[in-house]
C-alpha atoms as a PDB file:
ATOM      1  CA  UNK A   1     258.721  64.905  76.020  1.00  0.00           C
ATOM      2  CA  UNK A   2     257.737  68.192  74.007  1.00  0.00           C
ATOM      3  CA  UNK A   3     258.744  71.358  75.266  1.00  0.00           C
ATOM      4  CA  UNK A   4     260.154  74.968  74.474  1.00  0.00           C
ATOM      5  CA  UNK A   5     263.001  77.177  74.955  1.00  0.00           C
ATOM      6  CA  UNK A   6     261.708  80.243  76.684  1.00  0.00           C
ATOM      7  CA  UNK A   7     263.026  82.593  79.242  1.00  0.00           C
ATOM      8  CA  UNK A   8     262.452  82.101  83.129  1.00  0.00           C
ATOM      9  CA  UNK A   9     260.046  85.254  83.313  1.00  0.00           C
ATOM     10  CA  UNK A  10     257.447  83.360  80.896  1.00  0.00           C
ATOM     11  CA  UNK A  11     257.954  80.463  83.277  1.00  0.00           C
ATOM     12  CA  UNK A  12     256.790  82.052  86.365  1.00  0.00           C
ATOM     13  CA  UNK A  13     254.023  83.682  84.499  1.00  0.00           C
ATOM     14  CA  UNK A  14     252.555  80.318  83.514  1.00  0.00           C
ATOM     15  CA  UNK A  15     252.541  79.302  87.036  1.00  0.00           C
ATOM     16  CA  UNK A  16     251.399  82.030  88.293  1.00  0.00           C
ATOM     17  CA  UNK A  17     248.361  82.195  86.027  1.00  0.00           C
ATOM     18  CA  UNK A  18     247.224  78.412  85.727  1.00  0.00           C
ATOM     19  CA  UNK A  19     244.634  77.306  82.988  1.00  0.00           C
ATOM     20  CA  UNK A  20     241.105  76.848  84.985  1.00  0.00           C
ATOM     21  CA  UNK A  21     240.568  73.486  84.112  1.00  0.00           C
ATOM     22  CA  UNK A  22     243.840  71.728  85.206  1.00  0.00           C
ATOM     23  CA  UNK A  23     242.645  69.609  88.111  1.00  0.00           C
ATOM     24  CA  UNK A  24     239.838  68.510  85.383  1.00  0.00           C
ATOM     25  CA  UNK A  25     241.114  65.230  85.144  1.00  0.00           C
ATOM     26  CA  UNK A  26     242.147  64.948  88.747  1.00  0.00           C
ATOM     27  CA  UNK A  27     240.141  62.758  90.616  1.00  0.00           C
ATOM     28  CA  UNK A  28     239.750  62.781  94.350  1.00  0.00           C
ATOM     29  CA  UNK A  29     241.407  59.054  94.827  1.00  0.00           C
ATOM     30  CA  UNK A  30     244.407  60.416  92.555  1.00  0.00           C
ATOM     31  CA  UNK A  31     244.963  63.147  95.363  1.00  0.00           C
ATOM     32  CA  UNK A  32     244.784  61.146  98.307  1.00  0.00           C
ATOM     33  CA  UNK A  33     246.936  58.892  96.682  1.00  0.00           C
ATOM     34  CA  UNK A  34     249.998  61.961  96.311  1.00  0.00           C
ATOM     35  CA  UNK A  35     249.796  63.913  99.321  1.00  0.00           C
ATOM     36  CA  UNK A  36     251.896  62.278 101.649  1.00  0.00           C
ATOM     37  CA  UNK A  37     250.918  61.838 105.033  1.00  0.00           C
ATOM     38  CA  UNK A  38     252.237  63.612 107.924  1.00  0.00           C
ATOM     39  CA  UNK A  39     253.407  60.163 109.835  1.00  0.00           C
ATOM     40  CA  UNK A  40     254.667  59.274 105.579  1.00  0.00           C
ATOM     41  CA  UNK A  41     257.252  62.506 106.905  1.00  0.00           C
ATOM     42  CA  UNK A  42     257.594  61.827 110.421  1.00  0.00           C
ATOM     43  CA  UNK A  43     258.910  58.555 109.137  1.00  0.00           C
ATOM     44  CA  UNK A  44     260.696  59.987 106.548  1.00  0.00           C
ATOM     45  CA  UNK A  45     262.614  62.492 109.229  1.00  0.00           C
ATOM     46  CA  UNK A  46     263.300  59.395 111.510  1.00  0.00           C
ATOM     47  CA  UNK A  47     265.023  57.308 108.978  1.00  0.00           C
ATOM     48  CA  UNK A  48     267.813  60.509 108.234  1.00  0.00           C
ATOM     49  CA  UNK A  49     270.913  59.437 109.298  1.00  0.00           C
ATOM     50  CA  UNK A  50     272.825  61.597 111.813  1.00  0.00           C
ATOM     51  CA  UNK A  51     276.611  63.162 110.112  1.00  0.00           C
ATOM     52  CA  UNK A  52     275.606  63.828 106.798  1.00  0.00           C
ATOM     53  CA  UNK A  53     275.966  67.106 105.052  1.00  0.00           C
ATOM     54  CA  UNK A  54     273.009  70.174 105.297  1.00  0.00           C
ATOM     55  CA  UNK A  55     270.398  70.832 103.121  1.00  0.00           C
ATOM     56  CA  UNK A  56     269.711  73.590 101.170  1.00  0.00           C
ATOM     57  CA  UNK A  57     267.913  74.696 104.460  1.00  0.00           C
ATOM     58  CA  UNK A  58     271.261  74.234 106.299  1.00  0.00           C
ATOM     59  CA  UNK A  59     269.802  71.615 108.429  1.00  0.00           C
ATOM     60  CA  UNK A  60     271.848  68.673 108.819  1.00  0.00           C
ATOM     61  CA  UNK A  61     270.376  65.105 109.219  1.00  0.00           C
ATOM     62  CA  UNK A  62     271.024  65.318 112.761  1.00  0.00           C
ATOM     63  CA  UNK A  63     268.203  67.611 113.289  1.00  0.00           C
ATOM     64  CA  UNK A  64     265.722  65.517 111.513  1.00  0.00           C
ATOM     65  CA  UNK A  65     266.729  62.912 113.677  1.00  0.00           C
ATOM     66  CA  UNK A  66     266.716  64.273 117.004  1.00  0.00           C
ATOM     67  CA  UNK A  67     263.243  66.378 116.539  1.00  0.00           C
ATOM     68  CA  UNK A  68     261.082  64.232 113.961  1.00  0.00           C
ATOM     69  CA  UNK A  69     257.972  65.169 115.441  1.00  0.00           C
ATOM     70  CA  UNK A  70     258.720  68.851 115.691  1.00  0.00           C
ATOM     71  CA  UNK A  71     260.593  69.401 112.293  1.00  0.00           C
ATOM     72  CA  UNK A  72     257.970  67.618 110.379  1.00  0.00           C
ATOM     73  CA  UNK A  73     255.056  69.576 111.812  1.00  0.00           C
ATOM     74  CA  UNK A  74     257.029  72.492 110.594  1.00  0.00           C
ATOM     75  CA  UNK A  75     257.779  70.964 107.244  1.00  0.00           C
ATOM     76  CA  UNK A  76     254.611  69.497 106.597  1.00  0.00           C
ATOM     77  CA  UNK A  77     252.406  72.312 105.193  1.00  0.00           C
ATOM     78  CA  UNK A  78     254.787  72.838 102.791  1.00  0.00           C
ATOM     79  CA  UNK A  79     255.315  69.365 101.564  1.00  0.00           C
ATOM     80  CA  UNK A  80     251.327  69.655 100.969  1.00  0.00           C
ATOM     81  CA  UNK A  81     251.395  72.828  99.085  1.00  0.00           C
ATOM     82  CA  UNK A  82     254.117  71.552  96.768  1.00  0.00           C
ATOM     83  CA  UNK A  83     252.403  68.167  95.683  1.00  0.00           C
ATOM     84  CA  UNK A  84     248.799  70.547  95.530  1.00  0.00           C
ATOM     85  CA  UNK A  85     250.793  73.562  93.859  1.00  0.00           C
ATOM     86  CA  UNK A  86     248.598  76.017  95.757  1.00  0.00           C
END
């Protein structure tokens, strides 16, 4: 793995300006294949296990456990937009 030393400010520039032809090799099977589903998350949010420590969000486990459906239709558009990067 390449890469350079460079300050966070050129960071967010680069993502905030994306070359045109990035998805160029992206193929429509490769996307279906990393979005994750919204029952992949409602499973996901059933599985937590209740007791364990918050999040960054400061939502415990609990949460995701008691209101799977709910929490994930929250969560979901955002789970999209970070595997799309939109």
């Amino acid at each position: 793995m390449g890469g350079a030393i460079g300050t966070f400010a050129i960071l967010i520039q680069k993502d905030r300006e994306p070359p045109a032809d990035r998805y160029d090799k992206v193929s429509e099977d490769d996307v279906v294949a990393s979005v994750p589903t919204f029952f992949d998350l409602f499973n996901c949010c059933s599985s937590f296990v209740k007791g364990k420590a918050c999040g960054e969000g400061l939502l415990v486990s609990g949460m995701f456990k008691l209101f799977p459906y709910h929490l994930s239709k929250l969560v979901y558009p955002l789970v999209v937009k970070t595997v799309v990067r939109i």
